[in-house]
N, C-alpha and C. Protein backbone atom coordinates (compact mmCIF):
# COMPACT_ATOMS: atom_id res chain seq x y z
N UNK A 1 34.93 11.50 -52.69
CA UNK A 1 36.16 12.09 -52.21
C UNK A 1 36.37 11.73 -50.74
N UNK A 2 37.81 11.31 -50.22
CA UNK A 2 38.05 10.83 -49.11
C UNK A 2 38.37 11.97 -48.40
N UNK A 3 38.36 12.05 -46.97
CA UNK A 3 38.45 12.95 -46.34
C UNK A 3 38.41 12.42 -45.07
N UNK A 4 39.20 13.30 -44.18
CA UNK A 4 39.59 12.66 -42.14
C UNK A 4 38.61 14.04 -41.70
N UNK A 5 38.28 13.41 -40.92
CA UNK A 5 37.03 14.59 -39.77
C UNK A 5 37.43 13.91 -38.53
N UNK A 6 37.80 14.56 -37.28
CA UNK A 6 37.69 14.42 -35.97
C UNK A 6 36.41 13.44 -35.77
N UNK A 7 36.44 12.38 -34.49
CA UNK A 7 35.71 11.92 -34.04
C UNK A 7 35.52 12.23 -33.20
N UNK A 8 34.04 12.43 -33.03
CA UNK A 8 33.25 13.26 -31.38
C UNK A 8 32.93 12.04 -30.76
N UNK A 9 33.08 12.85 -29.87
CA UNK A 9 32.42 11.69 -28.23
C UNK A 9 31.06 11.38 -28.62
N UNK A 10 30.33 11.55 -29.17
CA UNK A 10 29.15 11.38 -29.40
C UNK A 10 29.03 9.92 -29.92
N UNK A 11 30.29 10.13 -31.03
CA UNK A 11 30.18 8.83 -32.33
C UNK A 11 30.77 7.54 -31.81
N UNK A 12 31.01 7.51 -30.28
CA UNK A 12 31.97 6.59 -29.89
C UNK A 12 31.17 5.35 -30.31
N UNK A 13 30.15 5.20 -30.46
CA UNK A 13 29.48 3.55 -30.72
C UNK A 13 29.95 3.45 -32.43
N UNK A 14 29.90 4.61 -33.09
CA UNK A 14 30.00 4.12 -34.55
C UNK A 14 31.53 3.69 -34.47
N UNK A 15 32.36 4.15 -33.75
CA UNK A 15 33.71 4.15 -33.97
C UNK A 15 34.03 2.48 -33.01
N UNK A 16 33.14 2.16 -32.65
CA UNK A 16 33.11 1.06 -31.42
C UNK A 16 32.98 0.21 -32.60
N UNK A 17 31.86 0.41 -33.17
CA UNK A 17 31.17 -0.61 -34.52
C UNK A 17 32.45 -0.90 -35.71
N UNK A 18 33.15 0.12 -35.81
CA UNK A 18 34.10 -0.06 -36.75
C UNK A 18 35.55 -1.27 -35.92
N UNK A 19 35.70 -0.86 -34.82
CA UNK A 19 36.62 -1.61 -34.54
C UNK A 19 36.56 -3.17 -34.33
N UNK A 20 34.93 -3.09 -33.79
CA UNK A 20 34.64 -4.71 -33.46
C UNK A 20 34.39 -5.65 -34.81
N UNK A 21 33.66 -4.45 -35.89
CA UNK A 21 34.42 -5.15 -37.59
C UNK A 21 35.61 -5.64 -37.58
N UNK A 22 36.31 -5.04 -37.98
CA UNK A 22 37.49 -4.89 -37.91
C UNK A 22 38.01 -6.40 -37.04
N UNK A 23 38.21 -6.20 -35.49
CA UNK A 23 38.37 -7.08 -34.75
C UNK A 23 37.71 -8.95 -34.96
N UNK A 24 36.78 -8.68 -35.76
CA UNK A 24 35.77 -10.28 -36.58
C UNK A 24 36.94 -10.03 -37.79
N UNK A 25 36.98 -9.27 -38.79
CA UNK A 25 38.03 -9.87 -39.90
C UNK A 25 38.86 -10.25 -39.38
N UNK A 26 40.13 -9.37 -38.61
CA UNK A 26 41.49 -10.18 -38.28
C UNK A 26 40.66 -11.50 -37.85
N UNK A 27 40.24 -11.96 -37.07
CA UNK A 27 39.77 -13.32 -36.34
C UNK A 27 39.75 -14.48 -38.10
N UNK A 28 39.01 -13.40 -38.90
CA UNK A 28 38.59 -14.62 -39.64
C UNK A 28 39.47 -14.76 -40.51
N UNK A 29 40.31 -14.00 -40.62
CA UNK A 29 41.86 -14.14 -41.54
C UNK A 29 42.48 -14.67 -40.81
N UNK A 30 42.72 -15.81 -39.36
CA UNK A 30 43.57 -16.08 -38.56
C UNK A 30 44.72 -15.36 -37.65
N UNK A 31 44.47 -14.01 -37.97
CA UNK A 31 45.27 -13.09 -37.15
C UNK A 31 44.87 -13.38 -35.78
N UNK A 32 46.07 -13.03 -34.77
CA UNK A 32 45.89 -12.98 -33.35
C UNK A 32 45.25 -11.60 -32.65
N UNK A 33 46.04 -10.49 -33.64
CA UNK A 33 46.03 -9.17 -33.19
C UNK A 33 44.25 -8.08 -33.18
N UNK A 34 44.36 -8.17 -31.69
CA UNK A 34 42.93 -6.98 -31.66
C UNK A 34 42.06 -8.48 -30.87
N UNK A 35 42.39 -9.95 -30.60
CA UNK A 35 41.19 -10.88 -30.62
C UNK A 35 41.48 -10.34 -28.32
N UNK A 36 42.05 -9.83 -27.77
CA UNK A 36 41.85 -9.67 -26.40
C UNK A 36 40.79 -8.62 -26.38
N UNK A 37 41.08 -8.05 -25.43
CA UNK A 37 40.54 -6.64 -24.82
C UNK A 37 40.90 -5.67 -25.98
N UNK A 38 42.01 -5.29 -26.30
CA UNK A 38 42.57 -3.92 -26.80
C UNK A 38 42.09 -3.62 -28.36
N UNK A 39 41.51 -2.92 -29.05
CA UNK A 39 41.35 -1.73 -28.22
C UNK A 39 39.94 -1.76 -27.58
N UNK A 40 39.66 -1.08 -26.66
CA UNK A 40 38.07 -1.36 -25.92
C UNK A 40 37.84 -0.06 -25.66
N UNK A 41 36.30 0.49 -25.03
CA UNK A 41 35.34 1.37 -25.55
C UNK A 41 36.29 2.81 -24.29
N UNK A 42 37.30 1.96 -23.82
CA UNK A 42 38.03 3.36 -22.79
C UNK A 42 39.01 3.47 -23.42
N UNK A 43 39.63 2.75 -24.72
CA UNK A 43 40.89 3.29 -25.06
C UNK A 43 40.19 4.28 -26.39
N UNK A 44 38.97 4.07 -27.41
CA UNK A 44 38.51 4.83 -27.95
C UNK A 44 38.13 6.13 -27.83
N UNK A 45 37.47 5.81 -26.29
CA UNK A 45 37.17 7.39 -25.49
C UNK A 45 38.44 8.05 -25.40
N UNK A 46 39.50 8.23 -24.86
CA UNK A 46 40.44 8.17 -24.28
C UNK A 46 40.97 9.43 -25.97
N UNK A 47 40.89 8.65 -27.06
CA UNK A 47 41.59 9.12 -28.48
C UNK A 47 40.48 10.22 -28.44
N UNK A 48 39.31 10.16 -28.42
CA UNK A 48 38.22 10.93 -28.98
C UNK A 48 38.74 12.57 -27.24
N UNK A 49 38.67 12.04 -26.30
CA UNK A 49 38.74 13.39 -25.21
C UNK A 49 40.34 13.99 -25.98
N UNK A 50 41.43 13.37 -26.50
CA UNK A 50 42.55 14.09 -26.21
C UNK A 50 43.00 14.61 -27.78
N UNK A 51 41.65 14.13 -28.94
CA UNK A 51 41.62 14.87 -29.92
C UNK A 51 42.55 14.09 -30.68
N UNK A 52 42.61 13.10 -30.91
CA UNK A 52 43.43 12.43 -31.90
C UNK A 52 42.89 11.26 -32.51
N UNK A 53 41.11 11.61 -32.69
CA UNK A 53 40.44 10.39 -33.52
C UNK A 53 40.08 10.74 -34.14
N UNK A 54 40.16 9.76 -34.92
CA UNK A 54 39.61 10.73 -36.83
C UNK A 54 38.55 9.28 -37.36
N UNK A 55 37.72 10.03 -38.18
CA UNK A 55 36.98 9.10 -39.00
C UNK A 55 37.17 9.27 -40.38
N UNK A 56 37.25 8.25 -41.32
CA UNK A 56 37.93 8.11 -42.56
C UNK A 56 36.18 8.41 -43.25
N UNK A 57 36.26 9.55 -43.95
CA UNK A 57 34.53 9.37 -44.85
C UNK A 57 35.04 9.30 -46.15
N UNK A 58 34.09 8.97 -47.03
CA UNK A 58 34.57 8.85 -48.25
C UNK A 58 32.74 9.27 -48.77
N UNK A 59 32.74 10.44 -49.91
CA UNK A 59 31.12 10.87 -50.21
C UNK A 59 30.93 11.26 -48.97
N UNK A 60 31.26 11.43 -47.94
CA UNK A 60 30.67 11.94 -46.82
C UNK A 60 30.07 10.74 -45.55
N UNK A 61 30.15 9.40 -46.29
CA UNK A 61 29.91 8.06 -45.47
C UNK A 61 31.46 7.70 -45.01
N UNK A 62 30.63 7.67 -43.21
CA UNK A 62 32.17 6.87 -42.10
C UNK A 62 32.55 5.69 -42.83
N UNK A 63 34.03 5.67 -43.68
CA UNK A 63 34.50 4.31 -43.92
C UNK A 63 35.79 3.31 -43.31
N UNK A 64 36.02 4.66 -42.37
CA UNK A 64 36.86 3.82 -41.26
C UNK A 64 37.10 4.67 -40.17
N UNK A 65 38.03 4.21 -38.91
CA UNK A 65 38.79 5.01 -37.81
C UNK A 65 40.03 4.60 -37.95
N UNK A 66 40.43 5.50 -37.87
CA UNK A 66 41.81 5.71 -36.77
C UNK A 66 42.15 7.33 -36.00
N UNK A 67 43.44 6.68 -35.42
CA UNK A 67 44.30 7.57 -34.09
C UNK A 67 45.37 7.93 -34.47
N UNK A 68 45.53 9.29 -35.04
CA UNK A 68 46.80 10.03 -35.11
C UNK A 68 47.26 10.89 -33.70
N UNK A 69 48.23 10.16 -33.27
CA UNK A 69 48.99 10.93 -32.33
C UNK A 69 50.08 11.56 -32.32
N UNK A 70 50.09 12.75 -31.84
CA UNK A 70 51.45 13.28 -31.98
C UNK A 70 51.80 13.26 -30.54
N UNK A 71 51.96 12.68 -29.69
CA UNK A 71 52.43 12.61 -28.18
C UNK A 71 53.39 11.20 -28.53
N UNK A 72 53.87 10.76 -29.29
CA UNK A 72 54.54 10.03 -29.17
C UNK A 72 54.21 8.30 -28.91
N UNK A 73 55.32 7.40 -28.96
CA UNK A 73 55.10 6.18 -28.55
C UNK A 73 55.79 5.54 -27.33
N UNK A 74 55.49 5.36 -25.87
CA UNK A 74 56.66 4.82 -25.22
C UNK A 74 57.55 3.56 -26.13
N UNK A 75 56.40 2.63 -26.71
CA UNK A 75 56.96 1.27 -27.04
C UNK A 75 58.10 1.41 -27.86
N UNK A 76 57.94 2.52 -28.82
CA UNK A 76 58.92 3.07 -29.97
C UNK A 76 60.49 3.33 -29.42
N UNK A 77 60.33 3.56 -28.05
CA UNK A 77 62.07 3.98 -27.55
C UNK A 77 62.48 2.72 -27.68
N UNK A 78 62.35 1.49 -27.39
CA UNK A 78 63.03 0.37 -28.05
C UNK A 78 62.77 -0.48 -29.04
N UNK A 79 63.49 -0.26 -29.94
CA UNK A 79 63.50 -0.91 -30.94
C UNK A 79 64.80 -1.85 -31.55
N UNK A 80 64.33 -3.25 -32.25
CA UNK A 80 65.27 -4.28 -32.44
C UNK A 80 65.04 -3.71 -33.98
N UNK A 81 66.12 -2.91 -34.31
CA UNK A 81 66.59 -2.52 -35.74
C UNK A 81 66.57 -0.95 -35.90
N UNK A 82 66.33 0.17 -36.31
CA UNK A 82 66.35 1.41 -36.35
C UNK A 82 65.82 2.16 -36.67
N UNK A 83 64.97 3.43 -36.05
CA UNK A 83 64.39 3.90 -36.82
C UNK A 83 64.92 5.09 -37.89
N UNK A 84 64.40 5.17 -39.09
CA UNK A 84 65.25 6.30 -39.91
C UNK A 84 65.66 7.78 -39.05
N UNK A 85 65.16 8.03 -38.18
CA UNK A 85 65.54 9.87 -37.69
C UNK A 85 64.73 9.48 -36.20
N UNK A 86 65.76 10.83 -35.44
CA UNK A 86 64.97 10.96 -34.13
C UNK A 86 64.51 12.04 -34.20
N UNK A 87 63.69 12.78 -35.24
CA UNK A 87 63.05 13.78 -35.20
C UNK A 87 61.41 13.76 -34.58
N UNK A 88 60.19 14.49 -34.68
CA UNK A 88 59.36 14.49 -34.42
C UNK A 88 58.41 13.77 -35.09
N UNK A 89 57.56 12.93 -34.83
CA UNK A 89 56.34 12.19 -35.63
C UNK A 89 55.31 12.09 -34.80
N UNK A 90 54.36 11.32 -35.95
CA UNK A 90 53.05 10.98 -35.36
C UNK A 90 53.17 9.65 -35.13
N UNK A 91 52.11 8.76 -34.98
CA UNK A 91 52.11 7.69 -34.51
C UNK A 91 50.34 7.34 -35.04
N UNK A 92 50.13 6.97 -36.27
CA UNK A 92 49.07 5.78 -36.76
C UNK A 92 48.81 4.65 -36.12
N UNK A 93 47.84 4.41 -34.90
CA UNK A 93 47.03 3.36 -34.21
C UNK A 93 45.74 3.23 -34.69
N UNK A 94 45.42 1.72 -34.21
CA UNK A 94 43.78 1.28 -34.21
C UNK A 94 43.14 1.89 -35.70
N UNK A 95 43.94 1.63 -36.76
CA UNK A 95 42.77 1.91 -37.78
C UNK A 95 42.26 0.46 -38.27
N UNK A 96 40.97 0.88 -38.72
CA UNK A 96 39.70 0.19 -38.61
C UNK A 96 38.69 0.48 -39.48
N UNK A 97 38.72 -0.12 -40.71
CA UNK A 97 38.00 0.32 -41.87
C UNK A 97 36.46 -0.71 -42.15
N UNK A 98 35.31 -0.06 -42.25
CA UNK A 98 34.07 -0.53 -42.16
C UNK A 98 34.50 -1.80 -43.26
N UNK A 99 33.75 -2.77 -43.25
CA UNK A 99 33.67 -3.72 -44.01
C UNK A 99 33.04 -3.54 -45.33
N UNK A 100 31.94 -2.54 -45.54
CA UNK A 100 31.87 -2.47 -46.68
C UNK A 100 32.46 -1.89 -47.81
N UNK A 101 33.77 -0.93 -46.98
CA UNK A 101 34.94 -0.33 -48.13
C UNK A 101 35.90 -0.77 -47.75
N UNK A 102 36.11 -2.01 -47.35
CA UNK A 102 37.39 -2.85 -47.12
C UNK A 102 37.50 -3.06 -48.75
N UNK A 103 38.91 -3.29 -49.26
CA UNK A 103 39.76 -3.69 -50.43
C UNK A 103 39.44 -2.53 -51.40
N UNK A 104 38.77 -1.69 -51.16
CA UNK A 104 38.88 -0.55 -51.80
C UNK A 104 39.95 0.36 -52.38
N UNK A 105 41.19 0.61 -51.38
CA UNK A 105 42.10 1.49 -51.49
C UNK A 105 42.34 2.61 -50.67
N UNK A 106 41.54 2.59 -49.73
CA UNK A 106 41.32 3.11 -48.66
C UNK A 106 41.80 3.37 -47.41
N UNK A 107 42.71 2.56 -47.23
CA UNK A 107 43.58 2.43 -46.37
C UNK A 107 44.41 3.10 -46.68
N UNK A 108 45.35 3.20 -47.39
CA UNK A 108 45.96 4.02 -48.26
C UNK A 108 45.54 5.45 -48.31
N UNK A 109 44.00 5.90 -48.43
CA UNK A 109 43.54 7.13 -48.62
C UNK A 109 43.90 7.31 -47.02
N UNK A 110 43.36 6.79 -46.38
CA UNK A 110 43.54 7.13 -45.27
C UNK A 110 44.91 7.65 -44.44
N UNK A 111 45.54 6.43 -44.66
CA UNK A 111 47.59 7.15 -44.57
C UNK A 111 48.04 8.53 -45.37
N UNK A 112 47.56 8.72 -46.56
CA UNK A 112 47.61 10.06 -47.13
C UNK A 112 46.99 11.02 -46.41
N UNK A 113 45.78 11.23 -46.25
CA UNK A 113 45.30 12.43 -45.12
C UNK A 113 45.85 12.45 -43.95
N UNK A 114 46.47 11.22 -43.36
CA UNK A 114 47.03 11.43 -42.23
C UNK A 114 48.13 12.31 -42.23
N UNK A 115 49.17 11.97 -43.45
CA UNK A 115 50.26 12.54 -43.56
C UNK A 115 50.02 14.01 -44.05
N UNK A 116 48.86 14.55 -44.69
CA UNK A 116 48.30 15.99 -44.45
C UNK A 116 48.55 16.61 -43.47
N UNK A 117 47.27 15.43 -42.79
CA UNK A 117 47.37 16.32 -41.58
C UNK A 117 48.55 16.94 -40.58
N UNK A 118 49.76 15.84 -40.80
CA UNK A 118 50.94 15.90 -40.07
C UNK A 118 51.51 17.23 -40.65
N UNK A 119 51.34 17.35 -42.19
CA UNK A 119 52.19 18.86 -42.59
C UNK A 119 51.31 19.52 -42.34
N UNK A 120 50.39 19.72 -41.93
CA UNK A 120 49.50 21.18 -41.33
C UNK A 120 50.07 21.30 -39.74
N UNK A 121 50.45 20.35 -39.35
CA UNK A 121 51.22 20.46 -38.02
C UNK A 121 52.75 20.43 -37.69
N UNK A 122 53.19 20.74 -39.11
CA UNK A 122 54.88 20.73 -39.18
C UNK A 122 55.63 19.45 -38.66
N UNK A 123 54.70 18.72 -39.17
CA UNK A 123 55.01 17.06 -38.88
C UNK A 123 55.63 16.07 -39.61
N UNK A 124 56.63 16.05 -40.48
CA UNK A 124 56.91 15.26 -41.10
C UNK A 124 57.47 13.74 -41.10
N UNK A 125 56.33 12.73 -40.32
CA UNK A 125 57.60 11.74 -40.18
C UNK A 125 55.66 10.75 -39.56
N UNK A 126 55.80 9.73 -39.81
CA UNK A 126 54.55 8.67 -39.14
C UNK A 126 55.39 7.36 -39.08
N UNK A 127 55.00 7.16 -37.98
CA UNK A 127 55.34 5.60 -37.35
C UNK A 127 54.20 5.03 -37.39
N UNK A 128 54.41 3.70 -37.52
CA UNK A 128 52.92 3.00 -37.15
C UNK A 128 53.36 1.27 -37.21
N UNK A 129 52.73 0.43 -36.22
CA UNK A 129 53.23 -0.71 -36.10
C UNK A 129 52.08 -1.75 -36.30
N UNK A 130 51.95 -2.64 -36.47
CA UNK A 130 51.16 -4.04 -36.91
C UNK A 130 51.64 -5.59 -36.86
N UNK A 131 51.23 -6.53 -36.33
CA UNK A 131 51.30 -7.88 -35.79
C UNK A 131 51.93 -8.27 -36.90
N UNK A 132 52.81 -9.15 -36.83
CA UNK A 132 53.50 -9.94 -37.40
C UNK A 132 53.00 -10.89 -38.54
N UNK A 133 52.03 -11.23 -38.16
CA UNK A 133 51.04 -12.12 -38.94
C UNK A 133 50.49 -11.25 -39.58
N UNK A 134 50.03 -9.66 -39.32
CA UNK A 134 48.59 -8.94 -40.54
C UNK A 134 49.71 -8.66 -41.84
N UNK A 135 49.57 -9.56 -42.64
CA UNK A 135 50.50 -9.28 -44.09
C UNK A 135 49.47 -8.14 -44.96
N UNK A 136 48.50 -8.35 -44.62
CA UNK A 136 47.53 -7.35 -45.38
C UNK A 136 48.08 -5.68 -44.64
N UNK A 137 47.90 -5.83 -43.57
CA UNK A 137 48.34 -4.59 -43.32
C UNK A 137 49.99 -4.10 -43.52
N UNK A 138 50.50 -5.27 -43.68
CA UNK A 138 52.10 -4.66 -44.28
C UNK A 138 51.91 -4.22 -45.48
N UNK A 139 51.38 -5.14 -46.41
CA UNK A 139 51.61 -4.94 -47.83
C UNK A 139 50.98 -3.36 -48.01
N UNK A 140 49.69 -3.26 -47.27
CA UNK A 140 49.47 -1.79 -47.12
C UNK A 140 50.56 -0.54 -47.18
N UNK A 141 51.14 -0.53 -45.72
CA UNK A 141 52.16 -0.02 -45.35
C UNK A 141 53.33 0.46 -46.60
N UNK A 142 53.44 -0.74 -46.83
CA UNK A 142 55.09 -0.80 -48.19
C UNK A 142 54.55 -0.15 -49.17
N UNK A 143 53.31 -0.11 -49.48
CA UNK A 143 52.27 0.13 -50.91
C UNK A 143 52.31 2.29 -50.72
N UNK A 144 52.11 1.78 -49.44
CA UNK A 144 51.97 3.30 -49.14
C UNK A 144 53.16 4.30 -48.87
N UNK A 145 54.64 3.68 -49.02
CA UNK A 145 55.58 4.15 -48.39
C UNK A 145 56.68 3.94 -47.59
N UNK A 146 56.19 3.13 -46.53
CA UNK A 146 56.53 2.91 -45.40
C UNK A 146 57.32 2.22 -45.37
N UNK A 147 58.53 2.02 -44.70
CA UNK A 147 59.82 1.16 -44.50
C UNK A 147 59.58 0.41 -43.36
N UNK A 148 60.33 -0.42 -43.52
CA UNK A 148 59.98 -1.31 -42.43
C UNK A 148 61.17 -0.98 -41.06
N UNK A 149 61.51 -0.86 -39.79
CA UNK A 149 62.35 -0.54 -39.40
C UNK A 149 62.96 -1.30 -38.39
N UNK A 150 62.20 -2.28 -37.93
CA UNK A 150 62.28 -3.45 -37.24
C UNK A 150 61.40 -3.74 -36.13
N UNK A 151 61.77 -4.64 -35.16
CA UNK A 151 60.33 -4.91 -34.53
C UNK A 151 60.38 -3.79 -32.63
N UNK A 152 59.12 -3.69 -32.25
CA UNK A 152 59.30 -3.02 -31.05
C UNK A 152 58.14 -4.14 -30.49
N UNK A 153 57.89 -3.81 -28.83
CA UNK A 153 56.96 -5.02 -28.61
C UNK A 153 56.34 -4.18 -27.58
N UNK A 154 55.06 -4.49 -27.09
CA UNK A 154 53.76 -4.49 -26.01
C UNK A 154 53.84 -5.55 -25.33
N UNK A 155 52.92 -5.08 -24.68
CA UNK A 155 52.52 -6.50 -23.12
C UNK A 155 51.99 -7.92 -23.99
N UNK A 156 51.33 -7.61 -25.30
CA UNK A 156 51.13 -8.82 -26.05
C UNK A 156 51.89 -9.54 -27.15
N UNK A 157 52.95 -8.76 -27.14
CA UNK A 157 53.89 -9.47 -28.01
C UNK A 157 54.53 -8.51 -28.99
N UNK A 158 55.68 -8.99 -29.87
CA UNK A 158 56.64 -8.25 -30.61
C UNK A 158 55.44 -7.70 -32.12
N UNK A 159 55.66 -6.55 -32.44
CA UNK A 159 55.40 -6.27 -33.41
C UNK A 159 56.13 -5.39 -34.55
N UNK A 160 56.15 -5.33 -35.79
CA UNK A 160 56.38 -5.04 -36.89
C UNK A 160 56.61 -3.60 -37.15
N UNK A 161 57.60 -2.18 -37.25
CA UNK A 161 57.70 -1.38 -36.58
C UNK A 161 58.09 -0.41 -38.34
N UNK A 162 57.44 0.60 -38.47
CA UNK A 162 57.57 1.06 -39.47
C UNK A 162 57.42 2.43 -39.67
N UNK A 163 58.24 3.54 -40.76
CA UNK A 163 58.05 5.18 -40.41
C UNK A 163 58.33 5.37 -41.64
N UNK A 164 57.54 6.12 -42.36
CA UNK A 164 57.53 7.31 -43.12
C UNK A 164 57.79 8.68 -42.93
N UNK A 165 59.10 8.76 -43.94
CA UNK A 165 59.46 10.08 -43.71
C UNK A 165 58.63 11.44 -45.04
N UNK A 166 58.56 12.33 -44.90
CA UNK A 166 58.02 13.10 -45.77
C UNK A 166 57.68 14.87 -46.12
């Protein structure tokens, strides 16, 4: 059974370990996205002090990370296409699923507890964005819901801009 648990400051190396996975697949699928700096061991800390890191277990074994935020996105105020509502959401970053439950379905489990978690917080609505090139992580996205809404961009380039309403 899948399940989201907070990530403690403690676990920051396991959650380090998951991303730098993570960061070797995109590389070896030819993706660009995650091969700089970002995310690095102060933007992890950073999720874990302000309470918006979660670890994906499944049986009770870490099978991935991510960052549900509800503080919003600056990058999100501009956007080239629209987003469905200007109501309140979260914001799905940096997830990062161990390699040995990659293609599982998991990803997916994971977007579902997120969106839990959002209605335990009278949250109905997740944004979440991904590189142009990760088709794996779109097809995710669409699989799971998610509309596509057009692109918004960072200091490294335009990306792929998407929200579930619910």
């Amino acid at each position: 059974m899948c399940e989201l648990r907070k990530a403690e400051i403690e676990e920051l190396s396991e959650a380090m370990r998951l991303i730098e996975g993570a960061r070797a697949f995109l590389k070896s699928q030819g993706i660009d996205q995650w091969q700089g700096s970002y995310p690095d061991e102060d933007c992890i800390r950073r999720d874990m002090e302000n309470s918006r890191a979660f670890f994906l277990t499944d049986g009770g074994e870490i099978a991935g990370y991510l960052c549900v935020d509800f503080a919003g996105e600056p990058a999100y105020e501009k956007i080239e296409g629209a987003w469905r509502d200007d109501g309140p959401y979260a914001v799905i970053h940096r997830l990062a699923m161990d390699g040995a439950h990659r293609g599982r379905g998991l990803a997916g489990a994971a977007f579902a507890l997120a969106e839990s978690l959002c209605r335990e917080r009278g949250v109905h609505s997740i944004r979440v964005d991904t590189g142009l090139e990760n088709a794996r992580m779109q097809h995710i996205l669409k699989k799971s819901g998610y509309e596509l809404c057009g692109t918004i961009w960072y200091e490294g380039g335009a990306r792929m801009a998407f929200q579930k309403n619910f």
